[in-house]
N, C-alpha and C. Protein backbone atom coordinates (compact mmCIF):
# COMPACT_ATOMS: atom_id res chain seq x y z
N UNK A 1 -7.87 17.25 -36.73
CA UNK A 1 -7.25 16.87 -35.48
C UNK A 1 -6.69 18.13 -34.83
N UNK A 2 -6.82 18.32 -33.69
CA UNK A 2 -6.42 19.73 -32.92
C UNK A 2 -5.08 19.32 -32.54
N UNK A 3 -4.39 20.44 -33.29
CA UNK A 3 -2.91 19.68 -33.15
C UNK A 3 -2.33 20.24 -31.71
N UNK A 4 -2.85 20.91 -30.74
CA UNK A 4 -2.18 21.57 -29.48
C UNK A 4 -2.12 20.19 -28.62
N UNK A 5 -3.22 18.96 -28.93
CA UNK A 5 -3.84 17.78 -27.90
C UNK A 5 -2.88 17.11 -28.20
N UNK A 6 -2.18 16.93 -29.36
CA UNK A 6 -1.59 16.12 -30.15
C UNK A 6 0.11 16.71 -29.64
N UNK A 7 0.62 17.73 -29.90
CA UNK A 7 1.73 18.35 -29.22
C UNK A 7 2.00 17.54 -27.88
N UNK A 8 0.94 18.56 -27.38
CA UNK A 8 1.03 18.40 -25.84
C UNK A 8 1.11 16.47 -25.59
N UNK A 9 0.64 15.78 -26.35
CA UNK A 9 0.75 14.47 -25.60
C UNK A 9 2.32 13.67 -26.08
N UNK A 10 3.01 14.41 -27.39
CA UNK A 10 4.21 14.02 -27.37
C UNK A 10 4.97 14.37 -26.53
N UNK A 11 4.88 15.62 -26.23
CA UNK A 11 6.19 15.74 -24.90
C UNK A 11 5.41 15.48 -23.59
N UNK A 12 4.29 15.38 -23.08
CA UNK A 12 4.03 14.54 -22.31
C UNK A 12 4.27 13.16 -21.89
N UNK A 13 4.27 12.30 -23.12
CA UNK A 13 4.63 10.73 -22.90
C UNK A 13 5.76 10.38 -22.78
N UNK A 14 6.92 10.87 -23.68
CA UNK A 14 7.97 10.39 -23.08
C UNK A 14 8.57 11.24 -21.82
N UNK A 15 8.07 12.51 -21.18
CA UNK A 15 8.50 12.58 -20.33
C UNK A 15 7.64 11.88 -19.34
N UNK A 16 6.60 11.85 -19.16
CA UNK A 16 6.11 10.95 -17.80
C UNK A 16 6.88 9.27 -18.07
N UNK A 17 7.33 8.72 -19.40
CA UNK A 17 7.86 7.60 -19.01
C UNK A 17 9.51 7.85 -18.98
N UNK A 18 10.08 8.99 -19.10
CA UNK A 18 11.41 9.05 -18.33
C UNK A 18 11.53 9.46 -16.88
N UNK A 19 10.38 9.89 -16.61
CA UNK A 19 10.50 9.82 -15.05
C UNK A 19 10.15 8.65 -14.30
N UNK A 20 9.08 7.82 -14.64
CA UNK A 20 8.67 6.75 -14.49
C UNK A 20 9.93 5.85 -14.29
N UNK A 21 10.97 5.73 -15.25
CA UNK A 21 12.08 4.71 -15.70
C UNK A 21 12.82 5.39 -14.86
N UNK A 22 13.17 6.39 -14.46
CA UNK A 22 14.08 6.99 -13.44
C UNK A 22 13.52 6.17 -12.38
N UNK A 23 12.32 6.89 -12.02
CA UNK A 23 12.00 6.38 -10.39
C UNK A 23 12.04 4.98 -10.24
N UNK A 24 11.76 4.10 -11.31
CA UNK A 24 11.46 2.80 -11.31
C UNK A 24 13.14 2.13 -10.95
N UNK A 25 14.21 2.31 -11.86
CA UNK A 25 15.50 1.84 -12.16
C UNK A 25 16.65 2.67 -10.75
N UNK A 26 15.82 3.62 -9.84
CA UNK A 26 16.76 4.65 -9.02
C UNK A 26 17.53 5.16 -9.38
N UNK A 27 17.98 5.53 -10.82
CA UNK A 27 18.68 6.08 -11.28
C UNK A 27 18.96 7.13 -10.97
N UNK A 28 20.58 6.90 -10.19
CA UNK A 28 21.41 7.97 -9.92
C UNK A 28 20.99 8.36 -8.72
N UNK A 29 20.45 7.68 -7.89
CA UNK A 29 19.81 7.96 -6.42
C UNK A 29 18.26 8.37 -6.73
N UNK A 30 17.92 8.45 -7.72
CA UNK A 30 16.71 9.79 -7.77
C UNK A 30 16.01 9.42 -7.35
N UNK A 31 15.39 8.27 -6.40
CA UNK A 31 14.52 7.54 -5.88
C UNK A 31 14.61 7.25 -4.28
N UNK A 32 15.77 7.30 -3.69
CA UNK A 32 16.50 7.27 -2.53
C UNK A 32 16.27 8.91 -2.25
N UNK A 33 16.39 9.84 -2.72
CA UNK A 33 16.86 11.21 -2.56
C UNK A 33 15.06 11.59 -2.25
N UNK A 34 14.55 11.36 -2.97
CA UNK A 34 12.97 11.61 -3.01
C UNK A 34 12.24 11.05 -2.38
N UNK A 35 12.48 10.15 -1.87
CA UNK A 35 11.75 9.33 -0.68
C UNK A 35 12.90 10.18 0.58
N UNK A 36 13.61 10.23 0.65
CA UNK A 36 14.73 10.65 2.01
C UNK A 36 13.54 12.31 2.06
N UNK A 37 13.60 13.16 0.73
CA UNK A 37 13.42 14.41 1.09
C UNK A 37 12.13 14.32 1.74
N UNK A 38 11.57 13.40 1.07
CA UNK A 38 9.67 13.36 1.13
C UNK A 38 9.09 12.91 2.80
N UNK A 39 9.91 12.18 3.29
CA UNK A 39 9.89 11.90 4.57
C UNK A 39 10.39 13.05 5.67
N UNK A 40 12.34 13.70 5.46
CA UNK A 40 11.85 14.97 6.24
C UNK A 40 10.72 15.63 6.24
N UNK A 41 10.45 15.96 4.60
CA UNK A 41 9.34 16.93 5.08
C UNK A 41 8.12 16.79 6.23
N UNK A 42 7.86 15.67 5.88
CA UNK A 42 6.29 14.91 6.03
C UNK A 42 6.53 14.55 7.43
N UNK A 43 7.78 14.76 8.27
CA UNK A 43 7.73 13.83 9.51
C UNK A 43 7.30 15.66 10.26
N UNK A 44 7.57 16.59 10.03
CA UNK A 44 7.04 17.74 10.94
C UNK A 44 5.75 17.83 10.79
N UNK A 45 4.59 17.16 9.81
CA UNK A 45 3.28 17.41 9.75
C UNK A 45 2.75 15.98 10.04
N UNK A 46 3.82 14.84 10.33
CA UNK A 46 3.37 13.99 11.39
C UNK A 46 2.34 13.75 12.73
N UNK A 47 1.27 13.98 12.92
CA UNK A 47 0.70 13.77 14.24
C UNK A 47 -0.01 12.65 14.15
N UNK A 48 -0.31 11.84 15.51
CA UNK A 48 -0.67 10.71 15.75
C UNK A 48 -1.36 10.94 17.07
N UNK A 49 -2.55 10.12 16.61
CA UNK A 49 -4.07 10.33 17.71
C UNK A 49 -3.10 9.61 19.06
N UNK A 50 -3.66 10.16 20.10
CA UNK A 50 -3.34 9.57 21.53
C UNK A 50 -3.93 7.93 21.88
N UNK A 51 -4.68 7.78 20.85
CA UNK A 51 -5.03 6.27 21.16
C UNK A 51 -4.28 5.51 20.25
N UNK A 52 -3.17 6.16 19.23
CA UNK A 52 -2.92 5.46 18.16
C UNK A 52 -1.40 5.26 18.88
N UNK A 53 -0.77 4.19 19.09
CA UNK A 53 0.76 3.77 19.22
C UNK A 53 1.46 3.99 18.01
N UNK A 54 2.24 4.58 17.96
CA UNK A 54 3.11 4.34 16.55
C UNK A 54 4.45 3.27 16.55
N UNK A 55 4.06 2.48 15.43
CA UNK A 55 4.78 1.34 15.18
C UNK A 55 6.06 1.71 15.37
N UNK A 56 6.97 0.25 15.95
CA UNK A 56 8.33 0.26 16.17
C UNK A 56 9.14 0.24 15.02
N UNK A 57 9.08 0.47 14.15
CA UNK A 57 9.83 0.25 12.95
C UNK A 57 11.24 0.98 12.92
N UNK A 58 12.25 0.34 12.58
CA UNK A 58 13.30 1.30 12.49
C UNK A 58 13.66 2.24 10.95
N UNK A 59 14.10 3.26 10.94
CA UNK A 59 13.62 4.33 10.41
C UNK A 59 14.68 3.85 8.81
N UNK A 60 15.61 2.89 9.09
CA UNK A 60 16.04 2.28 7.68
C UNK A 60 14.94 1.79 7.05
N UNK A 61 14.16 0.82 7.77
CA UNK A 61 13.20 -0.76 7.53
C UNK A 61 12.00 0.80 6.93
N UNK A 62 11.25 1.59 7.19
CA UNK A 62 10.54 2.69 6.58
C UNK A 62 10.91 3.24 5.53
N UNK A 63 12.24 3.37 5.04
CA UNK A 63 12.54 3.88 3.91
C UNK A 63 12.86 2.74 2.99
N UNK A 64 13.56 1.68 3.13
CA UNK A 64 13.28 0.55 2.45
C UNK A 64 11.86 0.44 1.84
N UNK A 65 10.78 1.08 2.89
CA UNK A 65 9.48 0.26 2.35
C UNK A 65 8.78 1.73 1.10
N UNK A 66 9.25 2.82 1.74
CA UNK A 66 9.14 4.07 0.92
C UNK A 66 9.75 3.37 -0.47
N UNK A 67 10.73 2.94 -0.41
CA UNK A 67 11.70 3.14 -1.63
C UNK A 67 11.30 2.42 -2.33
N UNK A 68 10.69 1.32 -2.04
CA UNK A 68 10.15 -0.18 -3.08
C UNK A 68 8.59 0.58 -3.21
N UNK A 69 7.63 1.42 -2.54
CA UNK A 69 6.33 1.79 -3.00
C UNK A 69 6.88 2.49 -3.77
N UNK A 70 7.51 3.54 -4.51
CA UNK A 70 7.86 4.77 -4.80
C UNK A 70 8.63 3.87 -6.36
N UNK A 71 9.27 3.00 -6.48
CA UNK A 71 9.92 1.75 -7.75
C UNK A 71 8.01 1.78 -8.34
N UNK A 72 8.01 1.17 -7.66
CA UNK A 72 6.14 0.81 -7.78
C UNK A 72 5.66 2.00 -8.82
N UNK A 73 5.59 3.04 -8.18
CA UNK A 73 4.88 3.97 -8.38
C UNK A 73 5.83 4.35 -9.98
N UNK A 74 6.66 4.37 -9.78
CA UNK A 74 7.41 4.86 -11.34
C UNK A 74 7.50 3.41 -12.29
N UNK A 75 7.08 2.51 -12.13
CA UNK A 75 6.74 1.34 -13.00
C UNK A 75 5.72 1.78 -13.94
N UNK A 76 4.16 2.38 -12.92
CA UNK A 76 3.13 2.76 -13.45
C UNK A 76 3.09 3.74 -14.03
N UNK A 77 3.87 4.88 -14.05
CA UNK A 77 4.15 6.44 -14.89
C UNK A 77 4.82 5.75 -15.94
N UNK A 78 5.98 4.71 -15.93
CA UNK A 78 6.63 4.37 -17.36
C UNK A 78 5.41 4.05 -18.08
N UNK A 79 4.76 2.65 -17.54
CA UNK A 79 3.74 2.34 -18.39
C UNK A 79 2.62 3.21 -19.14
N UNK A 80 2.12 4.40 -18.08
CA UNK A 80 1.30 5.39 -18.51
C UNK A 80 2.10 6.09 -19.37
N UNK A 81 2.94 6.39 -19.29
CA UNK A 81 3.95 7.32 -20.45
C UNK A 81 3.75 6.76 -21.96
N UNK A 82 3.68 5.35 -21.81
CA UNK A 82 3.84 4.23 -23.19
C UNK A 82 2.52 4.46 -23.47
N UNK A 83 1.40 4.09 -22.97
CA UNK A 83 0.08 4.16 -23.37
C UNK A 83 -0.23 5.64 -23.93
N UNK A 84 0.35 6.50 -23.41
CA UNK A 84 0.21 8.06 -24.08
C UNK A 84 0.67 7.98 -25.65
N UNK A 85 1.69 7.55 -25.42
CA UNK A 85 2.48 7.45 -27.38
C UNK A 85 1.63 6.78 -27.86
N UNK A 86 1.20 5.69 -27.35
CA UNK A 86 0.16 4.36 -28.32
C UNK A 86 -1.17 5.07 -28.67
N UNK A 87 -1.41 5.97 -27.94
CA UNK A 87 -2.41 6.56 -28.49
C UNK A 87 -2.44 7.51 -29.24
N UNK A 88 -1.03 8.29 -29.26
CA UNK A 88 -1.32 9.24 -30.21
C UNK A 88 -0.79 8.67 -31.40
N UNK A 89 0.06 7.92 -31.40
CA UNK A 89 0.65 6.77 -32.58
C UNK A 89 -1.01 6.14 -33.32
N UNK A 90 -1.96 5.69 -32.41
CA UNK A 90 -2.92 5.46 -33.04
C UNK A 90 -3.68 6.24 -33.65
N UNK A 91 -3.84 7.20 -32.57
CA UNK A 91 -4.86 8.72 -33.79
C UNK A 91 -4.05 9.08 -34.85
N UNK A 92 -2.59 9.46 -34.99
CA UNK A 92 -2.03 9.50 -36.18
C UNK A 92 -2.33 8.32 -37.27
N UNK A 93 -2.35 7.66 -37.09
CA UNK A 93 -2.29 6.30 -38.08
C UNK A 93 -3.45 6.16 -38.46
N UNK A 94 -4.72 6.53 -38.01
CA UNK A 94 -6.10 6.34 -37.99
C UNK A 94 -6.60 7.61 -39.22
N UNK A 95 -6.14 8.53 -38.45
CA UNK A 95 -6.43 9.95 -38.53
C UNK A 95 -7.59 10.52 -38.12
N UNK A 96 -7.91 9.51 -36.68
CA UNK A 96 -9.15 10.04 -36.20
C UNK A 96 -8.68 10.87 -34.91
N UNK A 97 -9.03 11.87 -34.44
CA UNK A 97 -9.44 12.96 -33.35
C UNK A 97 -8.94 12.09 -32.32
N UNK A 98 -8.28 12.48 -31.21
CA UNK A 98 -8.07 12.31 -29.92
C UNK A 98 -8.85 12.14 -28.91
N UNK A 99 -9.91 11.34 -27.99
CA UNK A 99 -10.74 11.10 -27.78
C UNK A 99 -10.71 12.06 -26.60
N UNK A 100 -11.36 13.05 -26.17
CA UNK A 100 -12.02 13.86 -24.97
C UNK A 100 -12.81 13.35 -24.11
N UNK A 101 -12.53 13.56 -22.89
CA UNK A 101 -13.17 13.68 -22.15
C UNK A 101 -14.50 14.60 -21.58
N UNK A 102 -15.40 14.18 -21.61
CA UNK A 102 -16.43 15.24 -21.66
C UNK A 102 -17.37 15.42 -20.39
């Protein structure tokens, strides 16, 4: 078993599922703060075609909707974080090789 694949996926998994559980739970703002920063940025590289109207939305009701995709999105990193351990929990237990991508 190449133990660098095997390293690398322990501190990989639980950190992609402590960020995951952060973003998911907003813990400590960290989800509010990252959607707030991610939007300044993104509103100066904003452009919109001349045939395109841009929706009336008020700019709370947009981050509300940022903030619940972005929960979303760190649901699926927790879960991917878990499936990382289960697998290397399984190649350990097996003692078969880590499956590559080829």
């Amino acid at each position: 078993m190449e133990t660098w694949r095997v390293l690398a996926a322990v501190i990989i998994g639980p950190a992609v599922s402590l960020v995951g559980v952060a973003l998911a739970t907003n813990f400590r703002g960290v989800t509010e703060w990252h959607v707030r920063r991610s939007m300044s940025t993104a509103s100066v590289l904003q452009r919109v075609p001349p045939w395109r109207r841009l929706p009336d939305v008020p700019h709370e009701e947009r981050l509300a909707r940022f903030i619940l995709l972005e929960r979303l999105i760190g649901i699926a990193f927790a879960a991917f974080g878990v499936m990382i351990l289960a697998t290397v929990g399984y190649s350990f237990l097996t003692g078969q090789p880590m499956q590559a991508v080829k």
